[in-house]
N, C-alpha and C. Protein backbone atom coordinates (compact mmCIF):
# COMPACT_ATOMS: atom_id res chain seq x y z
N UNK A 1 0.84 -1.19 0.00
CA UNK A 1 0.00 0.00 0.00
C UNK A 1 0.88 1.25 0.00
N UNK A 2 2.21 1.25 0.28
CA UNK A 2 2.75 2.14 0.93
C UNK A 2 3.08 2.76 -0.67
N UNK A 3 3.88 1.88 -1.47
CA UNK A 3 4.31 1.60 -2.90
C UNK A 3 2.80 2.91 -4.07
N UNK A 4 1.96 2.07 -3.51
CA UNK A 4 0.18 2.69 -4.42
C UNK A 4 0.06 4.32 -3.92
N UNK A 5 0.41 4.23 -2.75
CA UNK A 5 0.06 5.85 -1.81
C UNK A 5 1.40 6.23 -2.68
N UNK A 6 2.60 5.85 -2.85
CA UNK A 6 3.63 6.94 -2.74
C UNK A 6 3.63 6.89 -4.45
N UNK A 7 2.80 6.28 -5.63
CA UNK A 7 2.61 6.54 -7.08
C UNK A 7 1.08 7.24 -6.89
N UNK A 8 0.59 7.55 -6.23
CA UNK A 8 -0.30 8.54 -6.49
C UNK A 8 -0.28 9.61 -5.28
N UNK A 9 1.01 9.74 -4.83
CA UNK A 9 1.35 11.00 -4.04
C UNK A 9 0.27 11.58 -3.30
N UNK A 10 -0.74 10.02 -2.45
CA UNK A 10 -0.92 10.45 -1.27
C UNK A 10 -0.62 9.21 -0.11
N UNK A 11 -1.06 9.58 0.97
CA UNK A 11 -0.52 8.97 2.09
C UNK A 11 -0.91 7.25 2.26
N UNK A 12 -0.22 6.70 2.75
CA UNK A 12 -0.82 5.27 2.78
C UNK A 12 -2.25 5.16 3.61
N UNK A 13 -2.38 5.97 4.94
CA UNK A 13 -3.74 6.08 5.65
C UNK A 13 -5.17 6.97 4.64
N UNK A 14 -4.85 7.62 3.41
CA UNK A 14 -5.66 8.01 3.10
C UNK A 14 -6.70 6.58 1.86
N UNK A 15 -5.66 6.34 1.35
CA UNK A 15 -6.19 4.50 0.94
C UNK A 15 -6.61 3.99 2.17
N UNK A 16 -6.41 3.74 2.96
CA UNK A 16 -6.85 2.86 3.93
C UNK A 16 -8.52 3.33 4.64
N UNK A 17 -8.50 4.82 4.06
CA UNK A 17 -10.09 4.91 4.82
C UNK A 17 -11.04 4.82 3.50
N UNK A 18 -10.85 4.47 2.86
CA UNK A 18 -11.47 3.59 1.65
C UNK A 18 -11.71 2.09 0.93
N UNK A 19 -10.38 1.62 1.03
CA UNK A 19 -10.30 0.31 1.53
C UNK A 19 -9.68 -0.46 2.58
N UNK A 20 -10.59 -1.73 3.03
CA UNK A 20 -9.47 -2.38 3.78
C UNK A 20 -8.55 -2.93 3.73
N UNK A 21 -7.94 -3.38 2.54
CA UNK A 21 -6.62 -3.80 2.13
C UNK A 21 -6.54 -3.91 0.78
N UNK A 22 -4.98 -4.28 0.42
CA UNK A 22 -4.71 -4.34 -1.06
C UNK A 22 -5.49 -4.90 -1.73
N UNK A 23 -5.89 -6.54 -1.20
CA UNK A 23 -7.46 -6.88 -2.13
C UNK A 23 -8.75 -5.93 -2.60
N UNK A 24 -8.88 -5.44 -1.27
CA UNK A 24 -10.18 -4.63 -1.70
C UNK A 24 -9.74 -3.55 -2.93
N UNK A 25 -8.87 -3.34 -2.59
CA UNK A 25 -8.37 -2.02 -3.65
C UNK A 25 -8.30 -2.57 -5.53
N UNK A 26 -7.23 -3.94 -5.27
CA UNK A 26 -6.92 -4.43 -6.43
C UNK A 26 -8.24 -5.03 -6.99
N UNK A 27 -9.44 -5.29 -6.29
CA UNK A 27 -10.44 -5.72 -7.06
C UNK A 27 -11.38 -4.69 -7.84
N UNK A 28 -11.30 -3.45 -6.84
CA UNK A 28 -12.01 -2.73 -7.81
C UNK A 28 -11.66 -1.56 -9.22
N UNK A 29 -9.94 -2.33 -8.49
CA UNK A 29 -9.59 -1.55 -9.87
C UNK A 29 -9.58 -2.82 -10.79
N UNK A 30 -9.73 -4.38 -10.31
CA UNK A 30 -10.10 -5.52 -11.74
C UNK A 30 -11.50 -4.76 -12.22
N UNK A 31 -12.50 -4.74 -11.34
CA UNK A 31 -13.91 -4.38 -12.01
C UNK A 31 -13.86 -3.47 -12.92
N UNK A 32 -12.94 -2.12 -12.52
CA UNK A 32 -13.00 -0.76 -13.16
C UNK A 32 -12.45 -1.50 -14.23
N UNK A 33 -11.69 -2.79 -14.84
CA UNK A 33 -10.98 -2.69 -16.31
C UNK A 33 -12.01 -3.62 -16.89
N UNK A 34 -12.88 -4.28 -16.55
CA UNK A 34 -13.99 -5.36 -16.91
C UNK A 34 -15.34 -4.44 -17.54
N UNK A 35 -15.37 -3.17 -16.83
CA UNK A 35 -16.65 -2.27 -16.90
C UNK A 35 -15.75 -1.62 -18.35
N UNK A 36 -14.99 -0.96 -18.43
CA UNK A 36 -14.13 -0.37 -19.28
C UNK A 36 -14.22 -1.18 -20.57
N UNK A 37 -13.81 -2.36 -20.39
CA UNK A 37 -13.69 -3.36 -21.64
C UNK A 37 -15.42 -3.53 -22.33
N UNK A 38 -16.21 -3.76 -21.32
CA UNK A 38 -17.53 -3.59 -21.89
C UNK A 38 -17.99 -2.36 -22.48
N UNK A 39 -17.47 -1.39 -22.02
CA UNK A 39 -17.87 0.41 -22.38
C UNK A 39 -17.57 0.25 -23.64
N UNK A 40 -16.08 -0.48 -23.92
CA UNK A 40 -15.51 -0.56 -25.51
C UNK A 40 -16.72 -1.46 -26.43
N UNK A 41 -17.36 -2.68 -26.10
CA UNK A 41 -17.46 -3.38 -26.47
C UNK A 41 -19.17 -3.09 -26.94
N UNK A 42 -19.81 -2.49 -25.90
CA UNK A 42 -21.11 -2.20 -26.65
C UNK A 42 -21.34 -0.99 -27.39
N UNK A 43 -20.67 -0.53 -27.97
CA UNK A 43 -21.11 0.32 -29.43
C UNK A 43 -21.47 -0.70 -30.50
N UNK A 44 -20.70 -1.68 -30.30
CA UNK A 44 -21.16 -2.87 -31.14
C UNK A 44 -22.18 -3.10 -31.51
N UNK A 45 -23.27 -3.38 -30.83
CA UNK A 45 -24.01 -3.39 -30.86
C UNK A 45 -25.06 -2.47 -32.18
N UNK A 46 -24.79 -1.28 -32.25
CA UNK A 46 -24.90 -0.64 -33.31
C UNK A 46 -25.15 -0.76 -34.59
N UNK A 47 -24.42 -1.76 -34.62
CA UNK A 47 -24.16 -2.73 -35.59
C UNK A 47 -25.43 -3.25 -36.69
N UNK A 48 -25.77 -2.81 -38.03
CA UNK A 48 -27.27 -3.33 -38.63
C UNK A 48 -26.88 -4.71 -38.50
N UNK A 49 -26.33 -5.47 -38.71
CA UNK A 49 -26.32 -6.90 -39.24
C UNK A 49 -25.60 -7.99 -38.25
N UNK A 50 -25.82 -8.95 -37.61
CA UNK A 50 -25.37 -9.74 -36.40
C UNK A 50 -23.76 -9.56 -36.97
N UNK A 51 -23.16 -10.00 -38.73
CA UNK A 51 -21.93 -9.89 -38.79
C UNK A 51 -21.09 -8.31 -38.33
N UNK A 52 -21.72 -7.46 -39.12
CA UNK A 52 -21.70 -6.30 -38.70
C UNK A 52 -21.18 -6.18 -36.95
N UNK A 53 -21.91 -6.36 -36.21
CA UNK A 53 -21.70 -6.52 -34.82
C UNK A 53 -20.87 -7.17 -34.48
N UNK A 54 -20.91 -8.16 -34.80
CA UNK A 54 -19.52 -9.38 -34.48
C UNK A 54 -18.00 -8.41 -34.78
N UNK A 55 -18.34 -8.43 -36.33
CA UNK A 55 -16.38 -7.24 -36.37
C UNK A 55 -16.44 -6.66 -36.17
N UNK A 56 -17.40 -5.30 -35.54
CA UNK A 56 -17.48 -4.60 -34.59
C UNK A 56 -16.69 -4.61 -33.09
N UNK A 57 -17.19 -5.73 -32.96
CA UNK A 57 -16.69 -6.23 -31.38
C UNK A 57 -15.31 -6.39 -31.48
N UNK A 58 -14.62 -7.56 -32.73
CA UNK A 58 -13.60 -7.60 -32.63
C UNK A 58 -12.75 -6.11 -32.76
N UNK A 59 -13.38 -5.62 -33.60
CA UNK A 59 -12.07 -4.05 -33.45
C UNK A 59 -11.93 -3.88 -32.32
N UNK A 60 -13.46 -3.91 -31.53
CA UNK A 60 -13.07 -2.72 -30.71
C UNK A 60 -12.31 -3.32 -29.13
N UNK A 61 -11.91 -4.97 -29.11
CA UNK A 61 -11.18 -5.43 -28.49
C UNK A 61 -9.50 -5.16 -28.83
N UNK A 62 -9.30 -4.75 -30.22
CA UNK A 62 -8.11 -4.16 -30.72
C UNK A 62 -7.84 -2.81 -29.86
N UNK A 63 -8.94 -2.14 -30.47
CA UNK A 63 -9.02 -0.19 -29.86
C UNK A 63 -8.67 -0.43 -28.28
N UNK A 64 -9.16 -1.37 -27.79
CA UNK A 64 -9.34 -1.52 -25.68
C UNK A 64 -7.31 -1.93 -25.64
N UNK A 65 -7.24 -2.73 -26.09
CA UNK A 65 -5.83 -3.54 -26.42
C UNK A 65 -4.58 -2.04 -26.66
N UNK A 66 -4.85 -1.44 -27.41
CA UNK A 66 -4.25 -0.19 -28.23
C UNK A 66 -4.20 0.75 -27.03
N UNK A 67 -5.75 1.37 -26.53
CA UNK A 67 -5.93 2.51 -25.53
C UNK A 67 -5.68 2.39 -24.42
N UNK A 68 -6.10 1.24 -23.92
CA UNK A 68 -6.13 0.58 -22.61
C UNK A 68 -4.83 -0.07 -22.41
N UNK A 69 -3.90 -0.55 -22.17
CA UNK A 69 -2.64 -1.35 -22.63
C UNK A 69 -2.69 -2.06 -20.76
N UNK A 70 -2.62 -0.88 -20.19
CA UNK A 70 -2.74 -1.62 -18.70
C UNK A 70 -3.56 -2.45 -18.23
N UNK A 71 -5.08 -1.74 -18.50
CA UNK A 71 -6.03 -2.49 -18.34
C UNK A 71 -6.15 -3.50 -18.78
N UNK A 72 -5.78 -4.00 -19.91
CA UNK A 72 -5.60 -5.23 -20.50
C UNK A 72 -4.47 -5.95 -20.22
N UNK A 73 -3.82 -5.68 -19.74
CA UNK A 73 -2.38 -6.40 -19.22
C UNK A 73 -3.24 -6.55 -17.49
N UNK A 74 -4.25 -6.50 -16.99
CA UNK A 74 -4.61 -6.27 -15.66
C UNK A 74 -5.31 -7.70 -16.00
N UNK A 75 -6.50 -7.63 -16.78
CA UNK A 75 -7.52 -8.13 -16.90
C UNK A 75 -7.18 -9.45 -17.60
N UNK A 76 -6.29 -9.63 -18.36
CA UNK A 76 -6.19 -10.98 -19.31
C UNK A 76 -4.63 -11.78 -19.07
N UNK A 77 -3.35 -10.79 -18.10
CA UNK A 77 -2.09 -11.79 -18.53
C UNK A 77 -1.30 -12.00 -16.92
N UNK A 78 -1.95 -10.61 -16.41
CA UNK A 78 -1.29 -11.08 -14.41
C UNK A 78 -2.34 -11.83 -13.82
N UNK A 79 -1.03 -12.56 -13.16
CA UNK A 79 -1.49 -13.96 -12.40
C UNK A 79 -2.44 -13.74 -11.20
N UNK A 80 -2.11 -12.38 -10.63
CA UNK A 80 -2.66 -11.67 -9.75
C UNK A 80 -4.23 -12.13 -9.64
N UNK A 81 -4.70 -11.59 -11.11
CA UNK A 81 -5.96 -11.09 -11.61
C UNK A 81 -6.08 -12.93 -11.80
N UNK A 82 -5.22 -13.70 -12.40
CA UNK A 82 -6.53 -15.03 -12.60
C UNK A 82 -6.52 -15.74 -11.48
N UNK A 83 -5.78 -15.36 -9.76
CA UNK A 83 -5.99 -16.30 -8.67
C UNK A 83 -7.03 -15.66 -8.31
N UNK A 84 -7.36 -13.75 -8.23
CA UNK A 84 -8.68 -13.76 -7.68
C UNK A 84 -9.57 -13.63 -8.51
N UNK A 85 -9.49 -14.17 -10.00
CA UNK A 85 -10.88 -14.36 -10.67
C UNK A 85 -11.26 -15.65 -10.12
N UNK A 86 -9.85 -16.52 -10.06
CA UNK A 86 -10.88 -18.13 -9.38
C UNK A 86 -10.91 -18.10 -8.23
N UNK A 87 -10.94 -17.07 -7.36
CA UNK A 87 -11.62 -17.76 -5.96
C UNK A 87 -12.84 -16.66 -5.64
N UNK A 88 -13.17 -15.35 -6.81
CA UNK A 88 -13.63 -14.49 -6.19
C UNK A 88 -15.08 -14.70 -7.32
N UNK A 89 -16.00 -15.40 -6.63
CA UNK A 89 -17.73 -15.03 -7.28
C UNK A 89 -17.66 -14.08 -8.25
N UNK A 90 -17.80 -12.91 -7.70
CA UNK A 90 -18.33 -11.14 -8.49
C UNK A 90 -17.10 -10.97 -8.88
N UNK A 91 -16.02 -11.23 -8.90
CA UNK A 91 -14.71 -10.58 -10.41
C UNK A 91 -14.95 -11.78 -11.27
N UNK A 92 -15.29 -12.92 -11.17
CA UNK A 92 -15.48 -14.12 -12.30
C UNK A 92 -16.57 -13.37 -12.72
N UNK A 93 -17.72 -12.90 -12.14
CA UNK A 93 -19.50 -12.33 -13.10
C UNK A 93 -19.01 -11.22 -13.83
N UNK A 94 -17.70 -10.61 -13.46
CA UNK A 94 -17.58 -9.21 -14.21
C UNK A 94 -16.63 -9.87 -15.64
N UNK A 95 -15.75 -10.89 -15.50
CA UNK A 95 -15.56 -11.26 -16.30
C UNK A 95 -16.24 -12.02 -17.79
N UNK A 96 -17.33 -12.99 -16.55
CA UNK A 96 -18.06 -13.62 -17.77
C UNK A 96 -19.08 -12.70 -18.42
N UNK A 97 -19.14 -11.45 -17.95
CA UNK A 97 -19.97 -10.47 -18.93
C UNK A 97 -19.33 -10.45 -19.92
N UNK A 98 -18.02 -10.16 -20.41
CA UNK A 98 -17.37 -9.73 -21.58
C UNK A 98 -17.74 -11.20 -22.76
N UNK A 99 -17.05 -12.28 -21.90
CA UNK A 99 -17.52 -13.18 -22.51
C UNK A 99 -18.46 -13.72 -22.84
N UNK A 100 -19.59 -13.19 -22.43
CA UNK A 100 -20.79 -13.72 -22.85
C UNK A 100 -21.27 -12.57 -23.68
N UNK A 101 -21.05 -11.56 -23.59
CA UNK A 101 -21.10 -10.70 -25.08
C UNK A 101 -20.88 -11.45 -26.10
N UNK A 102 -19.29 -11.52 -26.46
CA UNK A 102 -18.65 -12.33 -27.70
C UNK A 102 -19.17 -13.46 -27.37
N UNK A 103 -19.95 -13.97 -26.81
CA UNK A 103 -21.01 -15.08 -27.23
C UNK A 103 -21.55 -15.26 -27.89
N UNK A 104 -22.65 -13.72 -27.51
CA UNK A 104 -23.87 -13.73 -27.99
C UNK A 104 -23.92 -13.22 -29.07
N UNK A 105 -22.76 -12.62 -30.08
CA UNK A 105 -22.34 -12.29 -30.65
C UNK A 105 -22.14 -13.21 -32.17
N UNK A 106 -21.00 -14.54 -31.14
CA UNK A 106 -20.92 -15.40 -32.40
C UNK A 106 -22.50 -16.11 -32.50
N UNK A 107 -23.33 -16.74 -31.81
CA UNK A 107 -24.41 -17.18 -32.02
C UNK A 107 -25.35 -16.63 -32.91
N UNK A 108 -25.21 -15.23 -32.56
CA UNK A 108 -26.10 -14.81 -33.36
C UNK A 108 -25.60 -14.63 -35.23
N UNK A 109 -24.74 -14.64 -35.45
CA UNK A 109 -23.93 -14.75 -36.79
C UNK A 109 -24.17 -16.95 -36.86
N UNK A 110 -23.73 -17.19 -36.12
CA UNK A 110 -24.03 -18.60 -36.48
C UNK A 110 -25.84 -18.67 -36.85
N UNK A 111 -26.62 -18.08 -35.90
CA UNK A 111 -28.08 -18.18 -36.46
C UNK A 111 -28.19 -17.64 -37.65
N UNK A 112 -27.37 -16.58 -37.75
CA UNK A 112 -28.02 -15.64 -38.99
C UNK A 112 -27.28 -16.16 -40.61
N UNK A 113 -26.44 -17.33 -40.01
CA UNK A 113 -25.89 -18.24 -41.48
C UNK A 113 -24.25 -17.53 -41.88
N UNK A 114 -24.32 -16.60 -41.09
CA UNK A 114 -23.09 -15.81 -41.66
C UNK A 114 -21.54 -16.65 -41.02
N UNK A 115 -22.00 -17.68 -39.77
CA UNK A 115 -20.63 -18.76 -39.56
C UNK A 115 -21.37 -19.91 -39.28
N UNK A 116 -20.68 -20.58 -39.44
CA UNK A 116 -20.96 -22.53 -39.42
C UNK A 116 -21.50 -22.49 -38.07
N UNK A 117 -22.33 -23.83 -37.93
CA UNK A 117 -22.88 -24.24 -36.58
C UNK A 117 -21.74 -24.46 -36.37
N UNK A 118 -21.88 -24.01 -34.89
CA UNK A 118 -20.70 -24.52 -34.24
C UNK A 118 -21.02 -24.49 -32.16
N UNK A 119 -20.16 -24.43 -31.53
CA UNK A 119 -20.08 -24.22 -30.08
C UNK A 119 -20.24 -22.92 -29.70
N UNK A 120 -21.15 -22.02 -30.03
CA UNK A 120 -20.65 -20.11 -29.65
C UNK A 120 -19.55 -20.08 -28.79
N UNK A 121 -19.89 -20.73 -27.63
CA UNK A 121 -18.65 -20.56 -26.39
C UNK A 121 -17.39 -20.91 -26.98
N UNK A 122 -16.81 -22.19 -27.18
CA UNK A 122 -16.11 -22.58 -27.72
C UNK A 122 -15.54 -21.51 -28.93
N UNK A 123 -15.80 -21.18 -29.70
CA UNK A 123 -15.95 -20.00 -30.69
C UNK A 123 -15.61 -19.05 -29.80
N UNK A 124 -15.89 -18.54 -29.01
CA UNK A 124 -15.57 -17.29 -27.83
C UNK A 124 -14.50 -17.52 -27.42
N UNK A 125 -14.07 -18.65 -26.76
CA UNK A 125 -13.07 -19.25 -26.17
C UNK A 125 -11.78 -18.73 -27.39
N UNK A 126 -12.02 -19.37 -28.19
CA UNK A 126 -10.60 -19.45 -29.33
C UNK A 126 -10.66 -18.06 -29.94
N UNK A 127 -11.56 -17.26 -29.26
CA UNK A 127 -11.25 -15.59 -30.02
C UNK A 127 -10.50 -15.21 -28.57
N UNK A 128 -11.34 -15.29 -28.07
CA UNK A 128 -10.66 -14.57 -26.54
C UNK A 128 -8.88 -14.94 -26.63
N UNK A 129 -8.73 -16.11 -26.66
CA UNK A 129 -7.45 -16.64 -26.37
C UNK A 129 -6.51 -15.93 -27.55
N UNK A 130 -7.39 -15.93 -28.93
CA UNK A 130 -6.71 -14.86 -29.72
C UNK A 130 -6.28 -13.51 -29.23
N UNK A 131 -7.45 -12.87 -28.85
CA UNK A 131 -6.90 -11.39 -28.56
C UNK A 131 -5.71 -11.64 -27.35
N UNK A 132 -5.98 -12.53 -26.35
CA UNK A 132 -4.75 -12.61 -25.51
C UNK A 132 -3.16 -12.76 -25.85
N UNK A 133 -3.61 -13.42 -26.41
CA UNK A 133 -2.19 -14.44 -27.41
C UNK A 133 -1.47 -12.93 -27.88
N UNK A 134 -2.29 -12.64 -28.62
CA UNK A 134 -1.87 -10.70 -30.03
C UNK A 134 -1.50 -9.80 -28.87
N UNK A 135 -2.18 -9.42 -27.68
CA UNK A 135 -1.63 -8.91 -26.87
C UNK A 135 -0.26 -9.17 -25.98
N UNK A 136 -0.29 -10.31 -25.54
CA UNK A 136 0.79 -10.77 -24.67
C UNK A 136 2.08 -10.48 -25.72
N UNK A 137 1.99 -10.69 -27.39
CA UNK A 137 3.29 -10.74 -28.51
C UNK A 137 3.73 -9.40 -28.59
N UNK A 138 2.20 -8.35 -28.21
CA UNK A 138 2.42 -6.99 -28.73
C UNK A 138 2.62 -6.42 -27.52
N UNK A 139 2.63 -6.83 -26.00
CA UNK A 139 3.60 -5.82 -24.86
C UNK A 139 4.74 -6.61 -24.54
N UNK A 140 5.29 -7.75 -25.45
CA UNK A 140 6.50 -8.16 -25.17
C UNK A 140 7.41 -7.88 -25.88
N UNK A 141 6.62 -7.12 -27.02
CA UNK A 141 7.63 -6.67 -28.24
C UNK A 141 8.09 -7.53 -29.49
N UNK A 142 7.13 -8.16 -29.85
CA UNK A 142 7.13 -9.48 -30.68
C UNK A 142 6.44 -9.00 -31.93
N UNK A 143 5.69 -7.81 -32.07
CA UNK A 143 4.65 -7.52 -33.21
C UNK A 143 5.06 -6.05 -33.41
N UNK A 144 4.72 -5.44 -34.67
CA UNK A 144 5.03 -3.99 -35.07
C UNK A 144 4.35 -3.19 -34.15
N UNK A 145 5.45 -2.37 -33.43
CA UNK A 145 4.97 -0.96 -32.61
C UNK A 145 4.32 -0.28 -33.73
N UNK A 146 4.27 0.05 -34.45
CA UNK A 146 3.67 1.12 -35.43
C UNK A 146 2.24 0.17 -35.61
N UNK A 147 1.38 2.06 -35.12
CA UNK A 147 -0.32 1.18 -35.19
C UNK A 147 -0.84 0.78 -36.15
N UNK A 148 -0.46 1.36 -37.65
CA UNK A 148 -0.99 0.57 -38.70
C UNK A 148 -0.71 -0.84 -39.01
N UNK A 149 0.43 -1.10 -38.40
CA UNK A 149 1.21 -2.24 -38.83
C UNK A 149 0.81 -3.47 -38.12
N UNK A 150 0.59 -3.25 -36.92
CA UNK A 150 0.15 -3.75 -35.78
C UNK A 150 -1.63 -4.14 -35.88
N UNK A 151 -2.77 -2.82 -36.71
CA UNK A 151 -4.17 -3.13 -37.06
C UNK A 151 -4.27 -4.03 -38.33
N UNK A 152 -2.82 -4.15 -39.12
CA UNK A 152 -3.06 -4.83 -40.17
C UNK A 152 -2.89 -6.03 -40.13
N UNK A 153 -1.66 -6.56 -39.25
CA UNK A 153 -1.33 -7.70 -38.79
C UNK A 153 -2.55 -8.23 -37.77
N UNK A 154 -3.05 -7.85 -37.08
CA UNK A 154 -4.23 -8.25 -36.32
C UNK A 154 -5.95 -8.47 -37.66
N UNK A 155 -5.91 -7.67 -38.18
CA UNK A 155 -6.89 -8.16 -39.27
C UNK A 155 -6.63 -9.23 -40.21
N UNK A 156 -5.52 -9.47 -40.57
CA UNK A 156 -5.09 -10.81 -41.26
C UNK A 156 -5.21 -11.80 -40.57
N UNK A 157 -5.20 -11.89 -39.11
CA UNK A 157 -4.87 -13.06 -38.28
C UNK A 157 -6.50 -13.21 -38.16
N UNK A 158 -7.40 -12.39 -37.68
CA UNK A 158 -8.46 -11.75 -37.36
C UNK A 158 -9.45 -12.79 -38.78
N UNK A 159 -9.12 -12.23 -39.86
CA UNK A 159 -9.96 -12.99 -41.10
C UNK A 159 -9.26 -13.67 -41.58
N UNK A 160 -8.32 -14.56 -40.94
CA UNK A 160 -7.98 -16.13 -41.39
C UNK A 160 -8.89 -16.82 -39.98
N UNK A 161 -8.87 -16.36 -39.31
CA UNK A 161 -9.86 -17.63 -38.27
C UNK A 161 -11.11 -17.10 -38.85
N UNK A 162 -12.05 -16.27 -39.77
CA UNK A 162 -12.73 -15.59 -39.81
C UNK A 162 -13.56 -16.99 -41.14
N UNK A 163 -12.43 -16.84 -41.50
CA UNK A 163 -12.74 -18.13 -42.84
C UNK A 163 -12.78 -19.12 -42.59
N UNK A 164 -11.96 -19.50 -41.59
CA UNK A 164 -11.99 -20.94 -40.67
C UNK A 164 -13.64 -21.26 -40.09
N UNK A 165 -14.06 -20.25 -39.63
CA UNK A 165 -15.55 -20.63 -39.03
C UNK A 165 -16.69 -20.30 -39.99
N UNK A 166 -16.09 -19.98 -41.17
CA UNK A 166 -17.19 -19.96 -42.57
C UNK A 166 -17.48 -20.72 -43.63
N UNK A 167 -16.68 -22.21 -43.00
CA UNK A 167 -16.03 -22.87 -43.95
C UNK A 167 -16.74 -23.85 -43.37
């Protein structure tokens, strides 16, 4: 705590009359990046056509990835964040919101003929693990710093699994 008070240049007792410890603190800043990732994620929605919506979503897990860099390094690659997603009820519900978006997302493109029957979840699963995967390459320094280079390389990867589930 002492470390958190002295990067936001106030006192360690002034955190403390807000939360009761580093958990309490570190969870609601997990929630604050779960609420954030959804803020990105429903403009989607917008979307005329279930496909429409679907690559919608995927950009805008790019844009969260791009803008957000912490938050997404919070939410998807420290270990921190996946011991208290599995022991903590309400940070797992804030999680499975996102994912059950890009659920409802692929299902509805699978209803609407635009991807193969398939598992939605499963389908969710192997996107999610995508955007993780593209992220973890792109804050380790494995993928083009330059953002065009980096949105183009992610759309190629993006519509080769894209064809994979149309096929």
């Amino acid at each position: 705590m002492r470390k958190i008070a002295l990067c936001a240049e106030i006192s360690p007792t002034a955190i403390y009359r807000h939360y009761n410890d580093k958990e309490a603190l570190f969870h609601v800043i997990l929630k604050k990046g779960f609420t954030m990732l959804m803020n990105y994620l429903k403009p989607a929605l917008k979307g005329e056509t279930a496909l429409e919506r679907f690559k919608l979503s995927v950009q805008y897990y790019l844009d969260f990835m791009i803008e957000q860099p912490k938050y997404c390094e919070l939410i998807f690659i420290k270990n921190e964040s996946r011991d208290e997603l599995a022991s903590h009820e309400e940070l797992r519900a804030y999680s499975k919101t996102t994912f059950d978006f890009d659920t409802q997302r692929i299902q509805e493109c699978m209803d609407s003929g635009d991807l193969k029957q398939d598992s939605a979840s499963e389908v969710s699963l192997l996107l999610l693990s995508t955007y993780v995967g593209f992220f973890s390459l792109y804050v380790s320094g494995l993928l083009p710093r330059s953002e065009a280079q980096l949105k183009e390389l992610y759309w190629k990867s993006m519509n080769r699994i894209f064809e994979g589930l149309n096929t």
